[in-house]
Each structure stands twice: as structure tokens, then as C-alpha cells.
PDB file of N, CA and C in Angstrom:
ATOM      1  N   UNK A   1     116.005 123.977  63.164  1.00  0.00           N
ATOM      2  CA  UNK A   1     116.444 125.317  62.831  1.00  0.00           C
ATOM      3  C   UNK A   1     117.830 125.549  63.421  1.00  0.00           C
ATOM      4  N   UNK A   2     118.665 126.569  62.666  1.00  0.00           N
ATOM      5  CA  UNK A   2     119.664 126.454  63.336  1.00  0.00           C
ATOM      6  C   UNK A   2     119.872 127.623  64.661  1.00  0.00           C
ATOM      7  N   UNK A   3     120.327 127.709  65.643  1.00  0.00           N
ATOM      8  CA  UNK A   3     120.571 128.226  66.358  1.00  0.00           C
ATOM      9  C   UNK A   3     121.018 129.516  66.168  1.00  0.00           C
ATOM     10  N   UNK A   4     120.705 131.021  66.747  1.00  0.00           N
ATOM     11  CA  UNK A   4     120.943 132.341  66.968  1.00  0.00           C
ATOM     12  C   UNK A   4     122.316 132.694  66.420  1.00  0.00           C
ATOM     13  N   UNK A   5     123.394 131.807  66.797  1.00  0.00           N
ATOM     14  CA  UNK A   5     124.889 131.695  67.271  1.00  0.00           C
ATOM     15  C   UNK A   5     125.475 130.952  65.881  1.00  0.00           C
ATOM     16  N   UNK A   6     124.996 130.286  64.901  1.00  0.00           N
ATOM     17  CA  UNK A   6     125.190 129.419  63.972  1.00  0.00           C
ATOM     18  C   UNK A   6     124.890 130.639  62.362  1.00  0.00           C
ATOM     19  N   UNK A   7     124.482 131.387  62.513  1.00  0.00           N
ATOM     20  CA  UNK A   7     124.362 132.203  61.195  1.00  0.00           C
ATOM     21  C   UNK A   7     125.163 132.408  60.814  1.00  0.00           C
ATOM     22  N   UNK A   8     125.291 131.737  59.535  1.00  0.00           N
ATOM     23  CA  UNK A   8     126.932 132.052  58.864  1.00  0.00           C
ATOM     24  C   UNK A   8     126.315 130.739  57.535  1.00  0.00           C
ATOM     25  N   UNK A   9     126.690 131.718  56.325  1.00  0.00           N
ATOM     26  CA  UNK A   9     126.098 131.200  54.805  1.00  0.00           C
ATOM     27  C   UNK A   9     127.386 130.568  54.325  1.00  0.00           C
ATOM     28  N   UNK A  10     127.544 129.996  53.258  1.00  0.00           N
ATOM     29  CA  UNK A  10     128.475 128.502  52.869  1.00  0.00           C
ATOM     30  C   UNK A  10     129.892 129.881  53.040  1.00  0.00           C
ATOM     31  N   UNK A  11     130.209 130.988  52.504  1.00  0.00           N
ATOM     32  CA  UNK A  11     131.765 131.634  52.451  1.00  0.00           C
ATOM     33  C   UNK A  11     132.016 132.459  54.196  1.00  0.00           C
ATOM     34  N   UNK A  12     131.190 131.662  55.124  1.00  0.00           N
ATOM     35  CA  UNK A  12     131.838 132.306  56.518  1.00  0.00           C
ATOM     36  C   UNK A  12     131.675 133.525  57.272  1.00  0.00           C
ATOM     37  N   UNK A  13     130.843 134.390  56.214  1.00  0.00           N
ATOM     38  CA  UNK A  13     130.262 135.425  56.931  1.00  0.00           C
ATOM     39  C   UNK A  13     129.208 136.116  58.173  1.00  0.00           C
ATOM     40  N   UNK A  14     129.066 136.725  58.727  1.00  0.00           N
ATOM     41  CA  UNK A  14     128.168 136.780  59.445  1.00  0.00           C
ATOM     42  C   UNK A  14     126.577 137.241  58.767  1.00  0.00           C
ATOM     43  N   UNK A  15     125.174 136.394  59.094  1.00  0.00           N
ATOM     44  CA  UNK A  15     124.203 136.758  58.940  1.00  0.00           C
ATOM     45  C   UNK A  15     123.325 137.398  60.368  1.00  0.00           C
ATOM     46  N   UNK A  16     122.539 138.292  60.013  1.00  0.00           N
ATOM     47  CA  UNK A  16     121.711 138.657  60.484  1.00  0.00           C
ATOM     48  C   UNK A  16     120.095 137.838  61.185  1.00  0.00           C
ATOM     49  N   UNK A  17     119.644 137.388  60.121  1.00  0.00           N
ATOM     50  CA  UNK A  17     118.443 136.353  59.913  1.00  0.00           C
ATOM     51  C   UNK A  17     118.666 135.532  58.920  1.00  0.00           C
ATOM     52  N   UNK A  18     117.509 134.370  58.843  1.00  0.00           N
ATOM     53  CA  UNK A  18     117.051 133.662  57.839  1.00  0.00           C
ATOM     54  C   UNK A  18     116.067 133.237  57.505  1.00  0.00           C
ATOM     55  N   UNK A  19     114.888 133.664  56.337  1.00  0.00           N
ATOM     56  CA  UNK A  19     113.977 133.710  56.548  1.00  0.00           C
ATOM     57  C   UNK A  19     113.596 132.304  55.844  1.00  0.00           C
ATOM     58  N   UNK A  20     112.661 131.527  55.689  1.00  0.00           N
ATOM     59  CA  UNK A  20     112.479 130.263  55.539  1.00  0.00           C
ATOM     60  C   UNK A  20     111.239 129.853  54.885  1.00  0.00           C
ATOM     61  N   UNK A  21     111.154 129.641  53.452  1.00  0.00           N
ATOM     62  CA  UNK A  21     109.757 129.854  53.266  1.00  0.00           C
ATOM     63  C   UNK A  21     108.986 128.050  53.664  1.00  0.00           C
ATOM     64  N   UNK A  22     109.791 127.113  54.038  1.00  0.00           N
ATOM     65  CA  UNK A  22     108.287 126.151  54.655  1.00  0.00           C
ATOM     66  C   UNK A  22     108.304 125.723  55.989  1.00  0.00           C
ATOM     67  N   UNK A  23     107.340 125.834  56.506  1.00  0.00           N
ATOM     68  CA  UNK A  23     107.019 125.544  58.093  1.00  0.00           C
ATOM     69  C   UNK A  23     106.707 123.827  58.169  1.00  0.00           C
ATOM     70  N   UNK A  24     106.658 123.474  59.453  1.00  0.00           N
ATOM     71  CA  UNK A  24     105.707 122.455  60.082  1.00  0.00           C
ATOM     72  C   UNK A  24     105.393 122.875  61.330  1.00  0.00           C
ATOM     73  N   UNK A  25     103.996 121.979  61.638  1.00  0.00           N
ATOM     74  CA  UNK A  25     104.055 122.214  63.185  1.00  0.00           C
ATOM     75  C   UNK A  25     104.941 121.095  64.311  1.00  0.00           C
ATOM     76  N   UNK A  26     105.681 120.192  63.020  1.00  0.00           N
ATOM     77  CA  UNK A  26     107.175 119.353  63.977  1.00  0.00           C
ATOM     78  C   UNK A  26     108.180 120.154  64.051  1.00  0.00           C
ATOM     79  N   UNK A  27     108.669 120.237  64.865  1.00  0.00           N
ATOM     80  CA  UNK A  27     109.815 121.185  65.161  1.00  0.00           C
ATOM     81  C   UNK A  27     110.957 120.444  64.192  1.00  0.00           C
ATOM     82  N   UNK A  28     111.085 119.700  64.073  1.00  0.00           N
ATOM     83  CA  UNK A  28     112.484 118.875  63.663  1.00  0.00           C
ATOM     84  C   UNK A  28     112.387 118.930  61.828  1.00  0.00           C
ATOM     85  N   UNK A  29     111.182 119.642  61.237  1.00  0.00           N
ATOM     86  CA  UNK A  29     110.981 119.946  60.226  1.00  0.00           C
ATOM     87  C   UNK A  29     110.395 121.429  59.701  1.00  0.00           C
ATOM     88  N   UNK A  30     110.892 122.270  60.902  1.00  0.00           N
ATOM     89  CA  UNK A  30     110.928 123.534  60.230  1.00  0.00           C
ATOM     90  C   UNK A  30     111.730 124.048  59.996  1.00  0.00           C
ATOM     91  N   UNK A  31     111.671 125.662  59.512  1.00  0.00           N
ATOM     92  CA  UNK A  31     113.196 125.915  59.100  1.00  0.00           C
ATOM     93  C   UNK A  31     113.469 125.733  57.338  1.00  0.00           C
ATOM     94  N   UNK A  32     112.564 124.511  56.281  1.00  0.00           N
ATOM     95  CA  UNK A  32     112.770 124.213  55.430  1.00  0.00           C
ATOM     96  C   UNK A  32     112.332 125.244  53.975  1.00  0.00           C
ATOM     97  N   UNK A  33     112.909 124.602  53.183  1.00  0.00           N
ATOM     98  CA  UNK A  33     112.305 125.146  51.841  1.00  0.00           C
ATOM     99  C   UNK A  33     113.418 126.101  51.189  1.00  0.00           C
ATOM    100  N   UNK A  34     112.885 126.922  50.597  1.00  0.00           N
ATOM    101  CA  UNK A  34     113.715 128.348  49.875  1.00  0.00           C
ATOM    102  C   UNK A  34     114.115 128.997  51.091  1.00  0.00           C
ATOM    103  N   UNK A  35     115.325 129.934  51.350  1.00  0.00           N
ATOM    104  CA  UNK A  35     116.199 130.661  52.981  1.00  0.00           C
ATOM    105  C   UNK A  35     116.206 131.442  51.810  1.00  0.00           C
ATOM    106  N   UNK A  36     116.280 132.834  52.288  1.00  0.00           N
ATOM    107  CA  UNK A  36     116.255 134.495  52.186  1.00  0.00           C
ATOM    108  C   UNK A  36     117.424 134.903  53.010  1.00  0.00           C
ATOM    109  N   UNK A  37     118.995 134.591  52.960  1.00  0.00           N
ATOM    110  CA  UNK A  37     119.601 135.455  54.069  1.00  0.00           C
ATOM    111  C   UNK A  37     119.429 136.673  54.054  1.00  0.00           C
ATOM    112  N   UNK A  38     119.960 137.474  55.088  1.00  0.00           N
ATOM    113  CA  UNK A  38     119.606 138.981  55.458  1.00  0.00           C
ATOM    114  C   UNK A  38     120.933 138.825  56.086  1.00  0.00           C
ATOM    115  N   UNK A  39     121.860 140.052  55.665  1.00  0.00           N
ATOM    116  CA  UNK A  39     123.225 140.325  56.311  1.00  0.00           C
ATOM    117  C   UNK A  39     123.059 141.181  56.890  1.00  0.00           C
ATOM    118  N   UNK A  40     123.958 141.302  58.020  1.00  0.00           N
ATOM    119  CA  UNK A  40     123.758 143.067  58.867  1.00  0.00           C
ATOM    120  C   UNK A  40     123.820 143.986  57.994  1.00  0.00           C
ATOM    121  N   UNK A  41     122.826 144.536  58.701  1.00  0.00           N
ATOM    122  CA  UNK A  41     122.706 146.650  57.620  1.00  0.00           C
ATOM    123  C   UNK A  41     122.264 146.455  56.818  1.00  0.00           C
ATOM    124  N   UNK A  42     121.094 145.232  56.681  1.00  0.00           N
ATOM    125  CA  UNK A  42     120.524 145.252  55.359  1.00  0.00           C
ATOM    126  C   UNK A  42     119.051 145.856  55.250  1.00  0.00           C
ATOM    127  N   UNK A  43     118.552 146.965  54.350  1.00  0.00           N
ATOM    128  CA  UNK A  43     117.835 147.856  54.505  1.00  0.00           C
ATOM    129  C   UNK A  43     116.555 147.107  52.925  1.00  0.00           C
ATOM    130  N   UNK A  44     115.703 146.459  53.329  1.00  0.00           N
ATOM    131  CA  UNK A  44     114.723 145.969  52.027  1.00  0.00           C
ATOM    132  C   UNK A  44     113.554 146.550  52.435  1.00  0.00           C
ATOM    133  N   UNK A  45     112.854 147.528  51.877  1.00  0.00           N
ATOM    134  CA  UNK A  45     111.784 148.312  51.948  1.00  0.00           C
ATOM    135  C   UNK A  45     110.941 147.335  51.332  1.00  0.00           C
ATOM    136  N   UNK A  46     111.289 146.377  50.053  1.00  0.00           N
ATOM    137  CA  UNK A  46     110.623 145.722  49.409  1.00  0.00           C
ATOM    138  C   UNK A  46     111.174 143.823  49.870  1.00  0.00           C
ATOM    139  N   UNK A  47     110.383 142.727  50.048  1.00  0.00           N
ATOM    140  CA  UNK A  47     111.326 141.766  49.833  1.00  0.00           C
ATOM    141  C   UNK A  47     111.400 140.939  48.003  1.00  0.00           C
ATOM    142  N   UNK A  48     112.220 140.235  48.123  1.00  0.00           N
ATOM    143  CA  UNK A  48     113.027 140.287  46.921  1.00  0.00           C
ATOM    144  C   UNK A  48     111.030 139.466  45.900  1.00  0.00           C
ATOM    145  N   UNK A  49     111.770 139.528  44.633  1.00  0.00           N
ATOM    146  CA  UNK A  49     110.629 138.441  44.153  1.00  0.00           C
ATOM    147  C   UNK A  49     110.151 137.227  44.523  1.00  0.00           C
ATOM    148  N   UNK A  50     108.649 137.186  44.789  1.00  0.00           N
ATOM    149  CA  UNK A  50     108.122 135.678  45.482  1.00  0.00           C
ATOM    150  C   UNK A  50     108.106 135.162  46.879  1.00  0.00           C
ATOM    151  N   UNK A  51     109.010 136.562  47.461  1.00  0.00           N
ATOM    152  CA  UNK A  51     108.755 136.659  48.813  1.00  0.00           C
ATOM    153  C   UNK A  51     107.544 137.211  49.593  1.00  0.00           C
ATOM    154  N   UNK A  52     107.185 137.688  49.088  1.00  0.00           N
ATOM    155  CA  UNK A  52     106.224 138.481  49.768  1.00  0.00           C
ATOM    156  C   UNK A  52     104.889 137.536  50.261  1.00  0.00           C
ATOM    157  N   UNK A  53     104.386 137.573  51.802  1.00  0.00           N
ATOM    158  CA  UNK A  53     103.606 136.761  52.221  1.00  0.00           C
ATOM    159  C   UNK A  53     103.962 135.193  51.884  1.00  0.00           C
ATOM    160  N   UNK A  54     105.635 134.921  51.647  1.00  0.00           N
ATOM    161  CA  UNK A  54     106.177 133.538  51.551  1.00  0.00           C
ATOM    162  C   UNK A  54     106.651 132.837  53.044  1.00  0.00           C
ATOM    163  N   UNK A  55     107.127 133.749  54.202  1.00  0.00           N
ATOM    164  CA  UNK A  55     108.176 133.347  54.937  1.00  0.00           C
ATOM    165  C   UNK A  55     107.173 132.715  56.004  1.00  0.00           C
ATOM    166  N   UNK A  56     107.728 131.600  56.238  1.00  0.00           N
ATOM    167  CA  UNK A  56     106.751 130.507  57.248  1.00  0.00           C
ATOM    168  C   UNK A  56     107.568 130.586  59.034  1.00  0.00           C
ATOM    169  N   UNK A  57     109.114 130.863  58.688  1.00  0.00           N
ATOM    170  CA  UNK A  57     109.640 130.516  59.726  1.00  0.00           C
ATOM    171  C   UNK A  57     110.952 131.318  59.476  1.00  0.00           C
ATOM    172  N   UNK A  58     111.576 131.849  60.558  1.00  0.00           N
ATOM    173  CA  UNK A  58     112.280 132.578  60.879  1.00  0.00           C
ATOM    174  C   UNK A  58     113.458 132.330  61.932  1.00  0.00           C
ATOM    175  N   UNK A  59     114.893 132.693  61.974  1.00  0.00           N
ATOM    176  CA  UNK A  59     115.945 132.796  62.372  1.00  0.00           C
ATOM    177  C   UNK A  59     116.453 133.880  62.674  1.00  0.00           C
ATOM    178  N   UNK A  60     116.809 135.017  63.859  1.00  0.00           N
ATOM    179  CA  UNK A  60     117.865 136.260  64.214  1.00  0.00           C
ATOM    180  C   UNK A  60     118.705 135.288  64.518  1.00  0.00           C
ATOM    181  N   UNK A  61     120.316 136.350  64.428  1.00  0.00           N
ATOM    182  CA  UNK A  61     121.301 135.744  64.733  1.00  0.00           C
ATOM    183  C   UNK A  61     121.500 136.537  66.114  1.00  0.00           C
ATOM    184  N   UNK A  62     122.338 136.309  66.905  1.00  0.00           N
ATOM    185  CA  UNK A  62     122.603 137.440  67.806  1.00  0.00           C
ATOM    186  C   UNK A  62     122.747 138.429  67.768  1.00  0.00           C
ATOM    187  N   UNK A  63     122.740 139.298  68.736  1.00  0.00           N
ATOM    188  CA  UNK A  63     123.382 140.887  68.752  1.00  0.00           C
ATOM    189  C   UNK A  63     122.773 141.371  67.413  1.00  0.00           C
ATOM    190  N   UNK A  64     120.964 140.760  66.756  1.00  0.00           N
ATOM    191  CA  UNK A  64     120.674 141.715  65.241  1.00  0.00           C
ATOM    192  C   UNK A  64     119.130 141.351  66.207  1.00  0.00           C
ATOM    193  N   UNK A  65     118.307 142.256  65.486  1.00  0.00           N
ATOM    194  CA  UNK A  65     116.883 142.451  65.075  1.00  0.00           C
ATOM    195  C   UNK A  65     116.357 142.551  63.848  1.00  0.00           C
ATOM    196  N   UNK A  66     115.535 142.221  63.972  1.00  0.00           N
ATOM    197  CA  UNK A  66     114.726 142.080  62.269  1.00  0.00           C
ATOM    198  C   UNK A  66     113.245 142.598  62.564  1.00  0.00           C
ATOM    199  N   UNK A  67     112.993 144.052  61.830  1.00  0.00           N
ATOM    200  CA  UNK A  67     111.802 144.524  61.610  1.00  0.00           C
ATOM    201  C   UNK A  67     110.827 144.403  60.606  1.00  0.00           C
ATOM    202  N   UNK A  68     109.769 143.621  60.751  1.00  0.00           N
ATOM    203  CA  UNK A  68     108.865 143.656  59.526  1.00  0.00           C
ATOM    204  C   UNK A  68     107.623 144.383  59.661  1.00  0.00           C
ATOM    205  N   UNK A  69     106.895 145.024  58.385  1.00  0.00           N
ATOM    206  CA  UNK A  69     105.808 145.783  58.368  1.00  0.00           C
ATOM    207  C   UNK A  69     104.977 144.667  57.444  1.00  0.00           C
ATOM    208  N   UNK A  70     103.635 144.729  58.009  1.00  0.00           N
ATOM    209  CA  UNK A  70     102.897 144.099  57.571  1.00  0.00           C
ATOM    210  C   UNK A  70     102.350 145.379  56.121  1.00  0.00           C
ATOM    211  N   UNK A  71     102.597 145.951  55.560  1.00  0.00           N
ATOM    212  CA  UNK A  71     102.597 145.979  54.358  1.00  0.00           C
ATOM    213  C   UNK A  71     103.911 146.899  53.475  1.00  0.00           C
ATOM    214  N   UNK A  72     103.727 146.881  52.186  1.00  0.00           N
ATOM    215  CA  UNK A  72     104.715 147.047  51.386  1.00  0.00           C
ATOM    216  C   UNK A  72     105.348 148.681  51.628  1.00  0.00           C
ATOM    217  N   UNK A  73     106.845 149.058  51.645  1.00  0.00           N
ATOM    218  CA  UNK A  73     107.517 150.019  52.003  1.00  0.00           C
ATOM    219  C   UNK A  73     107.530 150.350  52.661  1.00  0.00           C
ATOM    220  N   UNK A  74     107.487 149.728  54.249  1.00  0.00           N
ATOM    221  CA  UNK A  74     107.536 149.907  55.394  1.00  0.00           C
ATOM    222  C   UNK A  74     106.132 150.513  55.948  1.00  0.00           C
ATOM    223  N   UNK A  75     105.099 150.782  55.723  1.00  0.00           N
ATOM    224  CA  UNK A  75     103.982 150.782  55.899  1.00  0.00           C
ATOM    225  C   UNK A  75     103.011 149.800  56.853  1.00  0.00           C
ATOM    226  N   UNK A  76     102.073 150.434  57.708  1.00  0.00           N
ATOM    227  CA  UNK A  76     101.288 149.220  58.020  1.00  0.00           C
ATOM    228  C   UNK A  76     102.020 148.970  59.744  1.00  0.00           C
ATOM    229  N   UNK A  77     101.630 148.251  60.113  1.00  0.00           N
ATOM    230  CA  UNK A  77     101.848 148.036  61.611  1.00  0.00           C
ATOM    231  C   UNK A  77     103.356 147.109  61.613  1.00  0.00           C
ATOM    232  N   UNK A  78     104.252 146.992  62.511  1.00  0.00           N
ATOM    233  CA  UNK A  78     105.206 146.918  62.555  1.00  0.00           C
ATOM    234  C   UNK A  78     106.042 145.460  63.495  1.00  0.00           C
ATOM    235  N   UNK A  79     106.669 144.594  63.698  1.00  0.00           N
ATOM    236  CA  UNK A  79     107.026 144.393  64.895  1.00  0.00           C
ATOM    237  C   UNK A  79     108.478 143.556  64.633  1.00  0.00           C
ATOM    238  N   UNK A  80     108.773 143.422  65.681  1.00  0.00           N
ATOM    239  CA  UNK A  80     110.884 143.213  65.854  1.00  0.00           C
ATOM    240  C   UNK A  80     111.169 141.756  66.298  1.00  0.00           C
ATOM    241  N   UNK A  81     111.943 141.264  65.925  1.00  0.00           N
ATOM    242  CA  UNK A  81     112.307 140.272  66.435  1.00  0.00           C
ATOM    243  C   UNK A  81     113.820 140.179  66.573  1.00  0.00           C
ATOM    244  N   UNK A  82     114.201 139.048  67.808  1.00  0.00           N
ATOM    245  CA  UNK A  82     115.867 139.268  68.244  1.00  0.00           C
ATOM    246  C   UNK A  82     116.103 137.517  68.137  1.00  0.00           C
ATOM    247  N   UNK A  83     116.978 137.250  68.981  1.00  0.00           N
ATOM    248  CA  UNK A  83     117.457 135.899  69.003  1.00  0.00           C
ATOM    249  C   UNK A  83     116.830 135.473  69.918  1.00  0.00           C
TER     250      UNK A  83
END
């Protein structure tokens, strides 16, 4: 996976997260599959198509948090993640 400090998509920008839809339980093979970036200030009540109950593994970049609700439109119990 890449590191907190490393978020930045192929034109140089800063990301927020990256969400990752395939896991392992080898470290040196997670991180894989379809990536979901999330840029700062990005507000998804919904996630995009085919996401939903897809994301195996996860990335914050620094200085961001990422809130997810375990159900649809922010609904449902809640929790945060940082770098």
C-alpha cells in the first residue's frame, strides 16, 4: 500500500484517501484491484456505482480523515479514519 505521504493520482494532485476494492491477508498484496480516489472536500452521501460493500482496504493521506456510515446517506453508525 502506498504510504499516508504518497497520495497523489497520475496529474500530481493531492488525494485525500484510496479506497481499494481487493484485500489479502499478505501485506505485500493488498491495496489491489479497482482504487476509488477521494480528493479533499469530497462530500459522497452515496458511493459511486459497484461500490457499495466493495472496499477491502483503505489509504488516508495526511492532514485528511475519512468518515464512513455503515448505511446509505450517511445513516447508521459511523466511524473515522486518519493516516
Amino acid at each position: 500500500c502506498p504510504s499516508p505521504s504518497e497520495l497523489r493520482p497520475s496529474n500530481g494532485t493531492r488525494l485525500c484517501a484510496l479506497l481499494y476494492a481487493d484485500n489479502s491477508p499478505y501485506y505485500e498484496q493488498c491495496c489491489a484491484g479497482a482504487v476509488l480516489e477521494v480528493p479533499p472536500g469530497t462530500d459522497m452521501p452515496y458511493l459511486p456505482r459497484g461500490w457499495a460493500g466493495r472496499t477491502s482496504s483503505l489509504v488516508v493521506g495526511t492532514r485528511c480523515e475519512l468518515t464512513v456510515w455503515s448505511r446509505r446517506a450517511k445513516e447508521g453508525k459511523s466511524r473515522r479514519f486518519g493516516a
